[in-house]
C-alpha atoms as a PDB file:
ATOM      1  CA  UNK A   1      46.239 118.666  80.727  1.00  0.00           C
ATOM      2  CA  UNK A   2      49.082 119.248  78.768  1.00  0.00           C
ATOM      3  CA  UNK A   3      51.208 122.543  76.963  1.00  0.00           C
ATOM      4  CA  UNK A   4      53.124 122.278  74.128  1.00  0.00           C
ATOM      5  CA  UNK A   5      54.559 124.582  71.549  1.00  0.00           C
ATOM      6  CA  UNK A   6      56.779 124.327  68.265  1.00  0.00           C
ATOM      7  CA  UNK A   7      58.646 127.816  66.786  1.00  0.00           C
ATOM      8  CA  UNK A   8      59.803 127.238  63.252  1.00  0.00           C
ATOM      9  CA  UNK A   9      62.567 130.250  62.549  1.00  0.00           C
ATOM     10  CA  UNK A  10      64.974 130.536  59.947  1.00  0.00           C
ATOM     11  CA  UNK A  11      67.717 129.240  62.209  1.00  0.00           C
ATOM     12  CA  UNK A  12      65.648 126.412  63.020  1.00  0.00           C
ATOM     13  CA  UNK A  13      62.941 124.676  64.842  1.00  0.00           C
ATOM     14  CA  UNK A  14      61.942 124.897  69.121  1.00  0.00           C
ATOM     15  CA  UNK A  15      60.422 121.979  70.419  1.00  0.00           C
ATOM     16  CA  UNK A  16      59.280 122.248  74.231  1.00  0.00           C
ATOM     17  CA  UNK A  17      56.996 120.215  76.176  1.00  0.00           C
ATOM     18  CA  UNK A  18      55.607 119.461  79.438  1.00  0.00           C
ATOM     19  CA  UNK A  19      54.740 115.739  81.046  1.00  0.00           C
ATOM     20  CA  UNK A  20      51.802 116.342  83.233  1.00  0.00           C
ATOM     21  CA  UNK A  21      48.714 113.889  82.711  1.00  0.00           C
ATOM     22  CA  UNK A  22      45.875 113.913  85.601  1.00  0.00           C
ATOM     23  CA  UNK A  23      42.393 112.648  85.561  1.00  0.00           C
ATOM     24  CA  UNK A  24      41.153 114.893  88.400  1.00  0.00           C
ATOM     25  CA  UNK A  25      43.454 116.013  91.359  1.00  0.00           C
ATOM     26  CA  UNK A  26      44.629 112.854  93.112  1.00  0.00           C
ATOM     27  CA  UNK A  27      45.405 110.846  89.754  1.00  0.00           C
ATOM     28  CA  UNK A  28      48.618 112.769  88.452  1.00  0.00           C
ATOM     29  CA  UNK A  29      51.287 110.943  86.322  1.00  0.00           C
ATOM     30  CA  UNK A  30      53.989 111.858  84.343  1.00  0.00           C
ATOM     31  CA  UNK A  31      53.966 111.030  80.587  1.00  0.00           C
ATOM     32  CA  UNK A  32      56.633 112.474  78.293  1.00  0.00           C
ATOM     33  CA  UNK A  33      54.685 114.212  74.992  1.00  0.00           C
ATOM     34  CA  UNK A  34      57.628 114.378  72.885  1.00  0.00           C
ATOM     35  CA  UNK A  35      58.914 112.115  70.235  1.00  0.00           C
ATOM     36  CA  UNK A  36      62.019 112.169  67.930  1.00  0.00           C
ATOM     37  CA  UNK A  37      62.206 110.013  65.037  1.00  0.00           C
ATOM     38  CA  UNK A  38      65.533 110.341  63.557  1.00  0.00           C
ATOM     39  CA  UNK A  39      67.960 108.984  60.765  1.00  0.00           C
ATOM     40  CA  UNK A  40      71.134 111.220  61.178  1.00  0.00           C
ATOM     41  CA  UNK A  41      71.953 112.862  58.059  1.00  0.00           C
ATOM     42  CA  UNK A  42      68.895 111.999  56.650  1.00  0.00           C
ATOM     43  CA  UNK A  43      66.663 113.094  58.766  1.00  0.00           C
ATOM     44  CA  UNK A  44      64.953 114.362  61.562  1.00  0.00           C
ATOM     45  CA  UNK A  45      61.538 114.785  62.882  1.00  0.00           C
ATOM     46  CA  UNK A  46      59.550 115.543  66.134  1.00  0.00           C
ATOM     47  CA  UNK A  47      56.176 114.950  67.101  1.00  0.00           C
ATOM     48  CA  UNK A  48      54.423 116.618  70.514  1.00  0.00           C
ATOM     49  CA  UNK A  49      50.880 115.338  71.706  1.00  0.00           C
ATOM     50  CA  UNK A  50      48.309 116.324  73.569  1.00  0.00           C
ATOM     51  CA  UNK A  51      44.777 115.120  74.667  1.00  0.00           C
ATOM     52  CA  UNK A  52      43.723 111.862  75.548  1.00  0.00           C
ATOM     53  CA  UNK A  53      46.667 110.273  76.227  1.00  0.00           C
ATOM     54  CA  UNK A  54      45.624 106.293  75.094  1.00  0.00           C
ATOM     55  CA  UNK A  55      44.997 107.947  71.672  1.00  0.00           C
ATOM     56  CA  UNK A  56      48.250 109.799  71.276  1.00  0.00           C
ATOM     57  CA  UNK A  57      50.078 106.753  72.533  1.00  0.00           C
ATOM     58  CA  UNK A  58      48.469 104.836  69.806  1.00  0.00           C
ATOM     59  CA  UNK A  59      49.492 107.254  67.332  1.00  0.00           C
ATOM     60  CA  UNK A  60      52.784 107.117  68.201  1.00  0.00           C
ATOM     61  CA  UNK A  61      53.333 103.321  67.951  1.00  0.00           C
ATOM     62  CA  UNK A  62      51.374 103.317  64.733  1.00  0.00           C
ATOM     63  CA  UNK A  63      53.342 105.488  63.210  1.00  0.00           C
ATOM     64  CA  UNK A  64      56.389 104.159  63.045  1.00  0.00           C
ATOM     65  CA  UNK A  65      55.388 101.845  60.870  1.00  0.00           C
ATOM     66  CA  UNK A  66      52.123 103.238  59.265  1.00  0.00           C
ATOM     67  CA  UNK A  67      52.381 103.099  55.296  1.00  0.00           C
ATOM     68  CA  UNK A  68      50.369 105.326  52.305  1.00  0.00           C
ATOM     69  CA  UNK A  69      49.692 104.490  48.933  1.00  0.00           C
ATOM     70  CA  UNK A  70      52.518 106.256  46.646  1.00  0.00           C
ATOM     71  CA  UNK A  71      51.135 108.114  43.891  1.00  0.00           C
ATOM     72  CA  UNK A  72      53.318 106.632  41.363  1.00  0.00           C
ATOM     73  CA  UNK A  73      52.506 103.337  42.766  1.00  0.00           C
ATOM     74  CA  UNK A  74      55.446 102.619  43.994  1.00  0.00           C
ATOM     75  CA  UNK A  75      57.113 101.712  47.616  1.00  0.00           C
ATOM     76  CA  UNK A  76      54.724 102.826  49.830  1.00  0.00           C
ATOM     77  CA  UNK A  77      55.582 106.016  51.996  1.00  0.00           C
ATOM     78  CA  UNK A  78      56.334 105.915  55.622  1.00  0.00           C
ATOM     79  CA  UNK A  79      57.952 108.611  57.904  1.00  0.00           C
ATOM     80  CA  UNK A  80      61.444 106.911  56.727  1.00  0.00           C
ATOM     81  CA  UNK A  81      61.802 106.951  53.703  1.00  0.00           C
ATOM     82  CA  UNK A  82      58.911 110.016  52.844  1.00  0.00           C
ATOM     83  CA  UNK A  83      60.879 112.646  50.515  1.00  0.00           C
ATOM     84  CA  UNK A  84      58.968 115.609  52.081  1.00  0.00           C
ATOM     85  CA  UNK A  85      58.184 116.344  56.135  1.00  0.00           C
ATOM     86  CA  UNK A  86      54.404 117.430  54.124  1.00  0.00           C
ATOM     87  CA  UNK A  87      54.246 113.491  53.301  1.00  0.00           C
ATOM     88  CA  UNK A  88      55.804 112.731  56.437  1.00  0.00           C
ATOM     89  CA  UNK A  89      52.827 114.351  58.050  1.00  0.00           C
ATOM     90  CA  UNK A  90      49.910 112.685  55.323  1.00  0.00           C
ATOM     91  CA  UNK A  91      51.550 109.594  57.210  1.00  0.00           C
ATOM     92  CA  UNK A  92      50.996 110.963  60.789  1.00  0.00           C
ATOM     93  CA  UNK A  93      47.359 112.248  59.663  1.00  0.00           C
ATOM     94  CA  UNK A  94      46.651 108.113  58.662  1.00  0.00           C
ATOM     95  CA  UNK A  95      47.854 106.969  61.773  1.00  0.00           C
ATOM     96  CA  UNK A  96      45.145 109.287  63.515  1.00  0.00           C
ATOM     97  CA  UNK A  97      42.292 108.061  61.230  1.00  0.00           C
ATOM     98  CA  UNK A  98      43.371 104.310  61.637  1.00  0.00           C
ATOM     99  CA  UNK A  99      43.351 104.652  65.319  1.00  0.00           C
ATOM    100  CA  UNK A 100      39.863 106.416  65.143  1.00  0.00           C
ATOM    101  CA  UNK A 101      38.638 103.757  63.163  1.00  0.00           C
ATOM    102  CA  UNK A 102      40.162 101.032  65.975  1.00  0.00           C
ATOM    103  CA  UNK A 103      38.601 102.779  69.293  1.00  0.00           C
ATOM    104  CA  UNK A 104      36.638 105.359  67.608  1.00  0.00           C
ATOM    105  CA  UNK A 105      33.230 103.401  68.314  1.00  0.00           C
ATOM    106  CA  UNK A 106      34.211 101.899  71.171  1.00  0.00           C
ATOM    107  CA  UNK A 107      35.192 105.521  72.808  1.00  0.00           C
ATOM    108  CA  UNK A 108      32.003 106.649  71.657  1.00  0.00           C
ATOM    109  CA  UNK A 109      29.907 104.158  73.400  1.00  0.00           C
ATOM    110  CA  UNK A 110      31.587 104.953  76.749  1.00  0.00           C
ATOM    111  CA  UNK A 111      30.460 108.643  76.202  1.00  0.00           C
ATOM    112  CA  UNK A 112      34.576 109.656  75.432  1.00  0.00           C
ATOM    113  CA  UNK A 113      35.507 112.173  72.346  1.00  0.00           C
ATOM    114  CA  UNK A 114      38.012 111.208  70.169  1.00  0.00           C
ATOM    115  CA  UNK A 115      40.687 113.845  71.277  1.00  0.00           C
ATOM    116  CA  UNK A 116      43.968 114.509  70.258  1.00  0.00           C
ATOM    117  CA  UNK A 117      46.085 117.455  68.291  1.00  0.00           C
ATOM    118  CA  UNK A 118      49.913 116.880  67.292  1.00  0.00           C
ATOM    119  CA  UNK A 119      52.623 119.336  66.205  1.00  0.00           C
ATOM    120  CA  UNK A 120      54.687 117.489  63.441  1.00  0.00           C
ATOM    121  CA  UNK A 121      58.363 119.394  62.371  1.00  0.00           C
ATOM    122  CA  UNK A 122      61.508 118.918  61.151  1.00  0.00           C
ATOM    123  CA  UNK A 123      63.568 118.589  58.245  1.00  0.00           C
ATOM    124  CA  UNK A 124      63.956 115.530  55.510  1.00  0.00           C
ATOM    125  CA  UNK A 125      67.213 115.987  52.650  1.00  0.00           C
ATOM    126  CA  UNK A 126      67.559 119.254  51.545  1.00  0.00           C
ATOM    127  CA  UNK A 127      64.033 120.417  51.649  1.00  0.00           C
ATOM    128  CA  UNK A 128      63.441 123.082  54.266  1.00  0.00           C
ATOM    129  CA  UNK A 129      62.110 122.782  57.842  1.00  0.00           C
ATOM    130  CA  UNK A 130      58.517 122.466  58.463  1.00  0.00           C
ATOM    131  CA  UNK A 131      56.131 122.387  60.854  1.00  0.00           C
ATOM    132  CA  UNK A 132      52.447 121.052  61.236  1.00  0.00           C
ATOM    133  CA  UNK A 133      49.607 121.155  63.645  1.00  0.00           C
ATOM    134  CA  UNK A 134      47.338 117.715  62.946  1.00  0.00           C
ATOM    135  CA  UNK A 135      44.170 117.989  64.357  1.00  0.00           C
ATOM    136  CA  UNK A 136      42.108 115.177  65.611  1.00  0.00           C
ATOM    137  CA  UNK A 137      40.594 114.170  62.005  1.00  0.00           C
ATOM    138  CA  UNK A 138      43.909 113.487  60.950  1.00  0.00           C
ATOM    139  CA  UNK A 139      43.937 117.029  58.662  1.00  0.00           C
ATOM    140  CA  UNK A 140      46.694 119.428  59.455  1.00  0.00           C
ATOM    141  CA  UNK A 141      47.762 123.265  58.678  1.00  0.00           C
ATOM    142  CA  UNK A 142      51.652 124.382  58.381  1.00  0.00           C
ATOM    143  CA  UNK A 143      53.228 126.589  60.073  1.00  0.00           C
ATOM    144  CA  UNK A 144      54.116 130.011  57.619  1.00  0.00           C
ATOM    145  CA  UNK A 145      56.528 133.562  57.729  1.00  0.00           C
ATOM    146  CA  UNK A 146      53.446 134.711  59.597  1.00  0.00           C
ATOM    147  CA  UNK A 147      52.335 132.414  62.114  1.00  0.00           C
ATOM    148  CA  UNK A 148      55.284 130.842  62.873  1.00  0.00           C
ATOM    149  CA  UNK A 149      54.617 128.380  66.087  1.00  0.00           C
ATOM    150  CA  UNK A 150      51.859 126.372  67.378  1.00  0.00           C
ATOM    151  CA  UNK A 151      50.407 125.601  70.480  1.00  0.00           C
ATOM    152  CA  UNK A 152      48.774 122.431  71.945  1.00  0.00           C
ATOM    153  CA  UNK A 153      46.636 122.274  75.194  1.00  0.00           C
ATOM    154  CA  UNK A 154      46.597 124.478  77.680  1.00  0.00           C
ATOM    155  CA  UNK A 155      47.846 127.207  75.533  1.00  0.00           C
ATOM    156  CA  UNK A 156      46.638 130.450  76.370  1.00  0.00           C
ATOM    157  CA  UNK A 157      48.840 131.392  79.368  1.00  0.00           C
ATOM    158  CA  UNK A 158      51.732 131.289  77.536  1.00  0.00           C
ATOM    159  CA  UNK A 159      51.011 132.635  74.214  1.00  0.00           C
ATOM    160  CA  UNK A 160      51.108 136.722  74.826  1.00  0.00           C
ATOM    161  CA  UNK A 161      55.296 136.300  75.381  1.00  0.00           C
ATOM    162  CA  UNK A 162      55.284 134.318  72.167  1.00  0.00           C
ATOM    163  CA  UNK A 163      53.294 136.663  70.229  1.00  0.00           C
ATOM    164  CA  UNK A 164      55.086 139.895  71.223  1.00  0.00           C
ATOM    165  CA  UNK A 165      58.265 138.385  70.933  1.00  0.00           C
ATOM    166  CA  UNK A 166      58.658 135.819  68.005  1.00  0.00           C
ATOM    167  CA  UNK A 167      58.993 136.554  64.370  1.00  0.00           C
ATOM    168  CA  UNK A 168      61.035 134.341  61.775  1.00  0.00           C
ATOM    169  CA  UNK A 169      64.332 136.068  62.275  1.00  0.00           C
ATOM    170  CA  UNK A 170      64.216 135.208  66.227  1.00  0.00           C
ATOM    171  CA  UNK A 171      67.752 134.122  67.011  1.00  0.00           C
ATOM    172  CA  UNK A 172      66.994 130.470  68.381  1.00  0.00           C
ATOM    173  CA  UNK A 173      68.337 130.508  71.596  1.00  0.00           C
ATOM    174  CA  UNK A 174      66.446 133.904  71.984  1.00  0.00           C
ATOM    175  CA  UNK A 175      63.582 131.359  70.648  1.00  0.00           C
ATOM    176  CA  UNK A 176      64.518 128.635  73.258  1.00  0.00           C
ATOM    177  CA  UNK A 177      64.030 131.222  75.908  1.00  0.00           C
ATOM    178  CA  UNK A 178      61.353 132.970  75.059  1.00  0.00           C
ATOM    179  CA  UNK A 179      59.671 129.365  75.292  1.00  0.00           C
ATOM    180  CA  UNK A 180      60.184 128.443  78.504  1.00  0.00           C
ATOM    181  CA  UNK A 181      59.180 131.960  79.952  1.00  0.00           C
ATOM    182  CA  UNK A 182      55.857 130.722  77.892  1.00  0.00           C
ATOM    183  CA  UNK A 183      55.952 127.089  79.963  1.00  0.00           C
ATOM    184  CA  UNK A 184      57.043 128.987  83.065  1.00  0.00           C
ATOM    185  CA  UNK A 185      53.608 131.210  82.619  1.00  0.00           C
ATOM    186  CA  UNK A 186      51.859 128.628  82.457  1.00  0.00           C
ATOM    187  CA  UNK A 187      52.997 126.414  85.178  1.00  0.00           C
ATOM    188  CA  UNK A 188      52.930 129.504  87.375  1.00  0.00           C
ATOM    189  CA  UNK A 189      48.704 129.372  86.263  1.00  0.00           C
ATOM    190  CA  UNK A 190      47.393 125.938  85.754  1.00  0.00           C
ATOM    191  CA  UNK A 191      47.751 123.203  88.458  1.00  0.00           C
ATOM    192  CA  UNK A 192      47.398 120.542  85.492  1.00  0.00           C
ATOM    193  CA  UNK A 193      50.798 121.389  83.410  1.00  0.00           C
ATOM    194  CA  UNK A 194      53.885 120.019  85.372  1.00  0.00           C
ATOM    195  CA  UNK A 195      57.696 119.614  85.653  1.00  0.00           C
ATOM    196  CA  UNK A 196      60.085 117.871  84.100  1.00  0.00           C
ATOM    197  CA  UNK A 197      59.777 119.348  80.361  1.00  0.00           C
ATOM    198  CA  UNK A 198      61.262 118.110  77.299  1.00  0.00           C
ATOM    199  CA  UNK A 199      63.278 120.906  75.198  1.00  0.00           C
ATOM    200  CA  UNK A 200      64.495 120.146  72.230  1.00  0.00           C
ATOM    201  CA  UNK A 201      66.233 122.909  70.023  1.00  0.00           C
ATOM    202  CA  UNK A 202      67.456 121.710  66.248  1.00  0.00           C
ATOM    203  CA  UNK A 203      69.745 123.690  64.026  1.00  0.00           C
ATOM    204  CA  UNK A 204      68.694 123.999  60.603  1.00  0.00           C
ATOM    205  CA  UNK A 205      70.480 121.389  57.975  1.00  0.00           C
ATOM    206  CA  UNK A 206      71.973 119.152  61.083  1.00  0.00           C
ATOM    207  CA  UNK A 207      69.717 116.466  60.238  1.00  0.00           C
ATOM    208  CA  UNK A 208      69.867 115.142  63.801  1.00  0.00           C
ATOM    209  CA  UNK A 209      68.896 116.747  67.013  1.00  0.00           C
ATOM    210  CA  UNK A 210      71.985 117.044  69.767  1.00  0.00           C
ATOM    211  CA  UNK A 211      70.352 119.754  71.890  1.00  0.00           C
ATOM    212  CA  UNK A 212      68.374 117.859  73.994  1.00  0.00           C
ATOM    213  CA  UNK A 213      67.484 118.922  77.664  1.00  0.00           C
ATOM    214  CA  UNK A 214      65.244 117.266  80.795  1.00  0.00           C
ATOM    215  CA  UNK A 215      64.412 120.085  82.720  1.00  0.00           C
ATOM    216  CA  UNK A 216      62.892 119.398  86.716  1.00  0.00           C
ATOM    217  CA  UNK A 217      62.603 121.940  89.619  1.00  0.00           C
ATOM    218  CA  UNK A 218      66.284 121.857  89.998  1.00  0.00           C
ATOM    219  CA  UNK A 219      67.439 122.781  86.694  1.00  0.00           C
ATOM    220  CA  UNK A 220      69.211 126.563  87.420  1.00  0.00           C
ATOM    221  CA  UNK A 221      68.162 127.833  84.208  1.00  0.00           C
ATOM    222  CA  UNK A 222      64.745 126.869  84.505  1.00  0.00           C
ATOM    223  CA  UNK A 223      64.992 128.457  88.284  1.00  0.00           C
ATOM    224  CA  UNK A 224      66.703 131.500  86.508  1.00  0.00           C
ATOM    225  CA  UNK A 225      64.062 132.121  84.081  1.00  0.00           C
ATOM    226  CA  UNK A 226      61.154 131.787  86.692  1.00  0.00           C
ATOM    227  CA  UNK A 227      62.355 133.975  89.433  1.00  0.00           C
ATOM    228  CA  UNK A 228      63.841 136.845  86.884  1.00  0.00           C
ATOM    229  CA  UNK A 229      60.666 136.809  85.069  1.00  0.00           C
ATOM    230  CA  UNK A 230      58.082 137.259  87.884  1.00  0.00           C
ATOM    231  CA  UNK A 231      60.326 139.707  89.287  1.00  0.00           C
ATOM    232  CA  UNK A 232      60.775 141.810  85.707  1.00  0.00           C
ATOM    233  CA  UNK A 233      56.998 141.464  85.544  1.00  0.00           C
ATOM    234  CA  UNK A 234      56.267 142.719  89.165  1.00  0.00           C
ATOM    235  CA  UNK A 235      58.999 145.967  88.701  1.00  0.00           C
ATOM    236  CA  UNK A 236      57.283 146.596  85.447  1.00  0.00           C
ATOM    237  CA  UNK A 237      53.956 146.983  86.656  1.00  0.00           C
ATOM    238  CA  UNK A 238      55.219 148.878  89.548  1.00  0.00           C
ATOM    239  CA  UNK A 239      56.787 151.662  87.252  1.00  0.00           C
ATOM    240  CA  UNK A 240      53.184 152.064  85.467  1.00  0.00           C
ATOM    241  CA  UNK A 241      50.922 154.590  86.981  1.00  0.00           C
ATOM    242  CA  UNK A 242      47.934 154.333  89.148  1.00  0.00           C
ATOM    243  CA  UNK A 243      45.026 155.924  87.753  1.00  0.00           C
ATOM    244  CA  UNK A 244      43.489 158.958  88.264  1.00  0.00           C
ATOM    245  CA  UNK A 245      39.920 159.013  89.868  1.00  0.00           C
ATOM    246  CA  UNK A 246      39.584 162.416  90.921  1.00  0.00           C
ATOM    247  CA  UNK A 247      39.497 165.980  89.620  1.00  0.00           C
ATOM    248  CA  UNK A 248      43.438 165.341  90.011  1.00  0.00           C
ATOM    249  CA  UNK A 249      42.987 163.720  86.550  1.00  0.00           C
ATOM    250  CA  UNK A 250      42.853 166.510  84.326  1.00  0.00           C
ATOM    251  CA  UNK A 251      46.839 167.154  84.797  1.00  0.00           C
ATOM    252  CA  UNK A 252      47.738 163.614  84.424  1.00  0.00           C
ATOM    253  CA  UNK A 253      50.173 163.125  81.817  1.00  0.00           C
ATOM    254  CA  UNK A 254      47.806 159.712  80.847  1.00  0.00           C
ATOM    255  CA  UNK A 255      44.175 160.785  82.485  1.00  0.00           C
ATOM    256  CA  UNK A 256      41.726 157.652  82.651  1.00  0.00           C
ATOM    257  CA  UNK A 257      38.805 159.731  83.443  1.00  0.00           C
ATOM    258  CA  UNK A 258      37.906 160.881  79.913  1.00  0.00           C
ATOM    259  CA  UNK A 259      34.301 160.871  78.073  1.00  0.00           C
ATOM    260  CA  UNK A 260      34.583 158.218  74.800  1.00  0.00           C
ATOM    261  CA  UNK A 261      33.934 160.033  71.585  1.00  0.00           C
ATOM    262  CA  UNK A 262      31.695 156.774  70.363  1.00  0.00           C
ATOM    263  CA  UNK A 263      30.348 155.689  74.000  1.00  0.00           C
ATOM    264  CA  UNK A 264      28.451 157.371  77.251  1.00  0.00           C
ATOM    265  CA  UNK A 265      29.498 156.862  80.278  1.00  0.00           C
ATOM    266  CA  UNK A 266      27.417 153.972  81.860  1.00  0.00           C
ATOM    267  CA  UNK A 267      24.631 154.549  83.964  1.00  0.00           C
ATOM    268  CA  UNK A 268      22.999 153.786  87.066  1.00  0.00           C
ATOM    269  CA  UNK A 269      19.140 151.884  87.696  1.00  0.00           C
ATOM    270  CA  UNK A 270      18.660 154.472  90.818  1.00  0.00           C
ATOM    271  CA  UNK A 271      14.834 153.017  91.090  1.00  0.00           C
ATOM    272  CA  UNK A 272      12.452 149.661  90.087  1.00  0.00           C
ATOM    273  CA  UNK A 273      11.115 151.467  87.205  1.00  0.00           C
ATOM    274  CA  UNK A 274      13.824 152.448  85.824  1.00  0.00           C
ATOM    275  CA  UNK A 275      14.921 150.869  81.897  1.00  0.00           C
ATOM    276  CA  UNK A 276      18.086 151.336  80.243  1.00  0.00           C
ATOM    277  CA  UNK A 277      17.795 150.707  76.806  1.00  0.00           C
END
């Protein structure tokens, strides 16, 4: 299994990634999922993968030198010399579809889905950042004001701190943190996401990524993050209240014990003939 998230915010992008790849519990490896492909001042782009791991590998090689038709008819476009990160991505999205077409059948026969999703970002020239989540057909949504990171994998452990915390105005190191409490969550609840992760954190109009991190179990950071954040969460859920159960209820400040205005109360099958309907 695998986690990995991009955050695109006006101060720039959040790459972070995991390296965990098993095929049941006594075949783990470690894999990196992260990819930068960069031309300094030009530009730079990063790709996370997830899924079956002989596709996205594929993918990646392909890539670099995958070509599409320009509409002009001109040189055709590749991820170094496309003029926008959305062509950039039509490029990733053909690289998908030619590697279906290669193992596609032969996957099939062997009773294997064709599995893979990407997250695509970064910045080309002057245009603005972007970011992309490709799915396995090779099609792919962007990243908006709104709904401003994606998720691949094992994603829903660590996507309540990202919600609740992350809008476009996020500072990024605010970002870059709020990130790895996701990862930590998620370690701390699926066996199949492991250490070392890949963060990568890129400053809008640098053209070229220079923070780059490797983080294992001895990062302190890392170690920071985990042990502050299960003990926020545990002193936080101490200072809620229990609930009330008894007649004690009525004078609690927040009673549980109330009757729903839309729903009764559920009730009991006290004897075999008994139907609730």
């Amino acid at each position: 299994m695998t986690y990995c998230v991009g955050i695109r915010l006006n101060a720039g992008l959040v790459f972070l990634s995991d390296s965990r790849t098993n095929a049941g519990l006594d075949a783990i490896s470690t894999f990196r999922k992260m990819m930068v492909y960069e031309k300094a001042g030009d530009r730079c782009m990063v790709l996370l993968s997830a899924g079956n791991l002989s596709i996205s590998q594929s993918v990646r090689e392909i890539l670099q030198v995958e070509k599409i038709p320009a509409p002009d008819g001109g040189e055709p476009i590749t991820i170094w010399n496309a003029r926008s990160m959305f062509d950039a991505t039509r490029v990733l999205g053909a690289a998908v579809r030619r590697v279906y077409e290669t193992d596609g059948p032969a996957l099939r026969a062997a009773g294997i889905d064709f599995n893979c999703s990407m997250i695509f970002g970064g910045q080309i020239g002057d245009e603005g950042m972007r970011l992309f989540l490709v799915y396995s057909a090779g099609n792919f949504i962007e990243a908006t004001r709104e709904t401003c990171f994606f998720q691949v994998g094992e994603s829903k452990y660590g996507k309540p701190i990202l919600d609740r915390v992350l809008t476009p105005s996020t500072p990024l190191d605010e970002a870059a943190k709020c990130a790895l409490v996701s990862m930590d969550s998620t370690l701390k609840s699926n066996l199949s996401v492991g250490l070392p992760l890949d963060l990568l954190v890129y400053r809008n109009g640098d053209l070229k990524a220079e923070r780059i991190v490797c983080i294992d179990e001895k990062n302190p950071y890392f170690k920071m993050i985990h042990d502050t954040w299960g003990q926020r969460l545990r002193e936080v859920f101490e200072g809620i209240e229990h609930p009330e159960w008894s007649g004690d209820g009525a004078t609690a400040e927040f009673p549980l014990m109330v009757e729903s205005e839309r729903y009764e109360t559920m009730r009991k099958i006290t004897h075999p003939g008994e139907k609730i309907v």
